[in-house]
C-alpha atoms as a PDB file:
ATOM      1  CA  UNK A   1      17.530 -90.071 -11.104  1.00  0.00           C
ATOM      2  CA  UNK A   2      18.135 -86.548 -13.432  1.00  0.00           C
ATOM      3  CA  UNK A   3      14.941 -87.565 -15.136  1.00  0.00           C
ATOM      4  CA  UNK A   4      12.732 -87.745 -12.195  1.00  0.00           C
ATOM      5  CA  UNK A   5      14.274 -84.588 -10.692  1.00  0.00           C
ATOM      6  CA  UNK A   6      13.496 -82.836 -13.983  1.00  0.00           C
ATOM      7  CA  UNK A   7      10.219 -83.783 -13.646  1.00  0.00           C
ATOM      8  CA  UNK A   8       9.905 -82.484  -9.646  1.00  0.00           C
ATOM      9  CA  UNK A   9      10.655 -79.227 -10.926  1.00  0.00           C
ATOM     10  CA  UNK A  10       8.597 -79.133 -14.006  1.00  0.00           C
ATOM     11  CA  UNK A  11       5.464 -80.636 -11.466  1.00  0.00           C
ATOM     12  CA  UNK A  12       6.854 -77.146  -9.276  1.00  0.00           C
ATOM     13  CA  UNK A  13       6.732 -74.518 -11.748  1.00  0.00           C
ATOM     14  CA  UNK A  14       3.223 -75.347 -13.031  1.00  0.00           C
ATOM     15  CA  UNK A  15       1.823 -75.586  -9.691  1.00  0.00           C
ATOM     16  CA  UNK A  16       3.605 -72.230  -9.081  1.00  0.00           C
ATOM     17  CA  UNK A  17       2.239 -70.882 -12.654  1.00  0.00           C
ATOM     18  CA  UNK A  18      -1.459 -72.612 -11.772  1.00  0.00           C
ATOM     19  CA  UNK A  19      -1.105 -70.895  -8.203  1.00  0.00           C
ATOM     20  CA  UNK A  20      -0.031 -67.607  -9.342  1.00  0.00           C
ATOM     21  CA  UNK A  21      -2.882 -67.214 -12.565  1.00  0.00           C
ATOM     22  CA  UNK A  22      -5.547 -67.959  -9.835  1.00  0.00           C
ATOM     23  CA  UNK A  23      -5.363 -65.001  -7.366  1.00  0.00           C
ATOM     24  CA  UNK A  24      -8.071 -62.595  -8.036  1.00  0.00           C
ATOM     25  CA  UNK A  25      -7.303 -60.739 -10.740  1.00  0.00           C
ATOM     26  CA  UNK A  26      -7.021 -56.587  -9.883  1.00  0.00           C
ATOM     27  CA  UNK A  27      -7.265 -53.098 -10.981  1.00  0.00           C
ATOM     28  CA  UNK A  28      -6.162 -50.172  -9.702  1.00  0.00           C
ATOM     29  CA  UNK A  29      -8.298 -46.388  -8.691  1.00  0.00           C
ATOM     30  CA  UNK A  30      -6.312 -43.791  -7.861  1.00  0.00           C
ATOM     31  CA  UNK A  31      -8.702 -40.992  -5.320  1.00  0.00           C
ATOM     32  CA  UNK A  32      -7.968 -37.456  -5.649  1.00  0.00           C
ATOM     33  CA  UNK A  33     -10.868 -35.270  -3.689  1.00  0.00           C
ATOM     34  CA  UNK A  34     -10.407 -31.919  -2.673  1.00  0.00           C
ATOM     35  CA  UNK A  35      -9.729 -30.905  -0.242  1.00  0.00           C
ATOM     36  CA  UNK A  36      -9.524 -34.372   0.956  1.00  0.00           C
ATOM     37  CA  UNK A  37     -12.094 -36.925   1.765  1.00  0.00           C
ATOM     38  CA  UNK A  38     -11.800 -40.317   3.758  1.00  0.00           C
ATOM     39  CA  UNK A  39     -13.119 -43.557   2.254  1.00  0.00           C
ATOM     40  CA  UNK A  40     -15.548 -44.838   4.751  1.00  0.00           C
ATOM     41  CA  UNK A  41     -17.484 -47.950   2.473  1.00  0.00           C
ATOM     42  CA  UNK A  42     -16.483 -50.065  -0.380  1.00  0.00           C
ATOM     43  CA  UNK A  43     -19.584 -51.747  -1.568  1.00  0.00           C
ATOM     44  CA  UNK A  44     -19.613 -54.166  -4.793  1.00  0.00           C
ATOM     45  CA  UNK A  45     -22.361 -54.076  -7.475  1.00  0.00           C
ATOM     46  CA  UNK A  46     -21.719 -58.035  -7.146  1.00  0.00           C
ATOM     47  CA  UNK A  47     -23.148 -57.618  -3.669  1.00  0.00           C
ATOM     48  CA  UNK A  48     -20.997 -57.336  -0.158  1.00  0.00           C
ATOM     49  CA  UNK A  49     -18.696 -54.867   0.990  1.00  0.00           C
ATOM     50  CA  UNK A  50     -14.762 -54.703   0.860  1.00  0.00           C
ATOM     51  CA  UNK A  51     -13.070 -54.887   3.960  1.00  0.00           C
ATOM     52  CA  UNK A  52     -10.832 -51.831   4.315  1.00  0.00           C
ATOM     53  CA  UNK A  53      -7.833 -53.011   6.736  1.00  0.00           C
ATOM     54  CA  UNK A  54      -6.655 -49.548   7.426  1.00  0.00           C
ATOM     55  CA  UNK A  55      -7.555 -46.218   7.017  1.00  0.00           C
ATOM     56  CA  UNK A  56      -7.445 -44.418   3.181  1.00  0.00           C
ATOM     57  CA  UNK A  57      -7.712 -40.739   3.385  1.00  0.00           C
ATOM     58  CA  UNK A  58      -7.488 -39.176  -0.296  1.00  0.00           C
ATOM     59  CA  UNK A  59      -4.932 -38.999  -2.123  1.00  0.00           C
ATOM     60  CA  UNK A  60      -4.532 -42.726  -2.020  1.00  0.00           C
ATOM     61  CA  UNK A  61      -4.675 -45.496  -4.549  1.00  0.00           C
ATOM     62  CA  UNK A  62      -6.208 -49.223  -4.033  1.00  0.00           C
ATOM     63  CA  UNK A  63      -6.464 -52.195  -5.780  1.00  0.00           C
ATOM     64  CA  UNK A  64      -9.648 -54.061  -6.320  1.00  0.00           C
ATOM     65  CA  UNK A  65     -10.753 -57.133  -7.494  1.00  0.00           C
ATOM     66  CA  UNK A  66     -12.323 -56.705 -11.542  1.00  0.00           C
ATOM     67  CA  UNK A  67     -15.865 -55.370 -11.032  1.00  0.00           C
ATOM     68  CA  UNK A  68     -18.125 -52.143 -10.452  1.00  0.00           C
ATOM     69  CA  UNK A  69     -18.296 -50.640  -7.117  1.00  0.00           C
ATOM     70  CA  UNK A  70     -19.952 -47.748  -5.177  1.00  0.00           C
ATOM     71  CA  UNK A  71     -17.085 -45.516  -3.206  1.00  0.00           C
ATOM     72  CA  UNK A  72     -18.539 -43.574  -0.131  1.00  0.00           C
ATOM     73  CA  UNK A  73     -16.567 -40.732   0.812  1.00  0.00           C
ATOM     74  CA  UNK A  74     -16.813 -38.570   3.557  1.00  0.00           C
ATOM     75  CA  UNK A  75     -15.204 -35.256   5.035  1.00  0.00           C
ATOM     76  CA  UNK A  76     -16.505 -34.013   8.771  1.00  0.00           C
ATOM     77  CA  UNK A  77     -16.235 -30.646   7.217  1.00  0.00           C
ATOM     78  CA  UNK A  78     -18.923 -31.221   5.155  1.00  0.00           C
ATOM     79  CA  UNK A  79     -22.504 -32.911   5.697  1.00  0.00           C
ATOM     80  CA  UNK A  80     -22.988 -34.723   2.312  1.00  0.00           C
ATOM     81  CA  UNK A  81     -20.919 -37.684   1.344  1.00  0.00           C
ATOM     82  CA  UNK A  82     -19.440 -38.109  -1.840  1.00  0.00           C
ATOM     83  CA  UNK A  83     -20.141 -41.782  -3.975  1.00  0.00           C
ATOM     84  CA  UNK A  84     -18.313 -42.294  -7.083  1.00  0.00           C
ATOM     85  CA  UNK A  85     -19.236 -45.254  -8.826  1.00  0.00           C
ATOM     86  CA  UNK A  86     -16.008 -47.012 -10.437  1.00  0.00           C
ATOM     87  CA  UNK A  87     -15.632 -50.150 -12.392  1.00  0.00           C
ATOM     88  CA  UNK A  88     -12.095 -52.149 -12.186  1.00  0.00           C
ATOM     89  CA  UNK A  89     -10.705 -53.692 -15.293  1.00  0.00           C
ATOM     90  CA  UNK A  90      -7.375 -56.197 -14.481  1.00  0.00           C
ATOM     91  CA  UNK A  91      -4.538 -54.331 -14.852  1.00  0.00           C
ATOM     92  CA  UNK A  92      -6.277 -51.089 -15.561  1.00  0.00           C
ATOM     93  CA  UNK A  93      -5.538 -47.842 -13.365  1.00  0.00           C
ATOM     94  CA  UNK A  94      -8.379 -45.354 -13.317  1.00  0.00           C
ATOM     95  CA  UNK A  95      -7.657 -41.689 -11.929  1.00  0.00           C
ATOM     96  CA  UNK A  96     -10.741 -40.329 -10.401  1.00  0.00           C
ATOM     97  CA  UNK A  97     -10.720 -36.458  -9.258  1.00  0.00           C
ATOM     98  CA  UNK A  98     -13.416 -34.746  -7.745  1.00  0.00           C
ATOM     99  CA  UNK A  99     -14.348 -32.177  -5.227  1.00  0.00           C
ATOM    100  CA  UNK A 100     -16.810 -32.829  -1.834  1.00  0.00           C
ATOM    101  CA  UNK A 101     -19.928 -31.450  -2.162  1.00  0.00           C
ATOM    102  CA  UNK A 102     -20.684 -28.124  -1.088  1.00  0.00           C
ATOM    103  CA  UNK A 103     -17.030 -27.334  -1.353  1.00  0.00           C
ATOM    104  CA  UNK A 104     -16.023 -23.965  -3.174  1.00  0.00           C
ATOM    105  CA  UNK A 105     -12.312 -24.180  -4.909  1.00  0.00           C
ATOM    106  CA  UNK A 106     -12.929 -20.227  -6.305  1.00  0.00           C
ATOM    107  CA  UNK A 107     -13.904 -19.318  -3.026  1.00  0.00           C
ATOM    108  CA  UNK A 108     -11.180 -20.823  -1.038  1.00  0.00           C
ATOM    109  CA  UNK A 109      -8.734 -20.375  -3.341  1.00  0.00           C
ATOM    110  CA  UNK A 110      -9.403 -16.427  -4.154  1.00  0.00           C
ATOM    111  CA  UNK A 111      -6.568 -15.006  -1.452  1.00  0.00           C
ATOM    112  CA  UNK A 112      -4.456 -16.623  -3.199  1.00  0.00           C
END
């Protein structure tokens, strides 16, 4: 009876090992825009858009599955979007900073 119950559990873990190596692997991009933009589109090189379940408004990190994507940004402050083009690497974090278009850091930052 020990034997067989042994063998239950060793069954267990793989399946649990198997189960767990199978998820879709992800990577991590980390959204700094100034002044701040919301992310309104994730679209996949691979084809198809992500599904955003709630709102990300900059600064804001996401995980992704591995593979290059197209990030839309947008700001009603300003009529241009921003796309930045990322590719995910498992495990990987990438730190992307950039400013919206038509934005002027000296100018709004020369009172100070």
């Amino acid at each position: 009876m020990a034997g067989s119950a042994a063998a239950v559990v060793v069954v267990l873990l793989a399946i649990r090992l198997f189960s767990s190596s199978s998820t879709a692997p992800e990577g991590y991009v980390a959204l700094n825009v100034i002044p701040w933009a919301e992310v309104t589109r994730i679209s996949s090189h691979g084809g198809g858009d992500i599904t955003l379940d709630q709102k990300l408004v900059t600064p804001c990190r996401l995980a992704l599955p591995e593979g290059t994507y197209d990030l839309r940004l947008s700001n009603p402050a300003f009529t241009d979007q921003l796309v930045v083009t990322v590719t995910v690497r498992k495990g990987e974090a990438l730190e992307i900073r950039k400013i919206m278009p038509g934005f002027d850091l000296h100018k709004a930052t020369a009172a100070f």
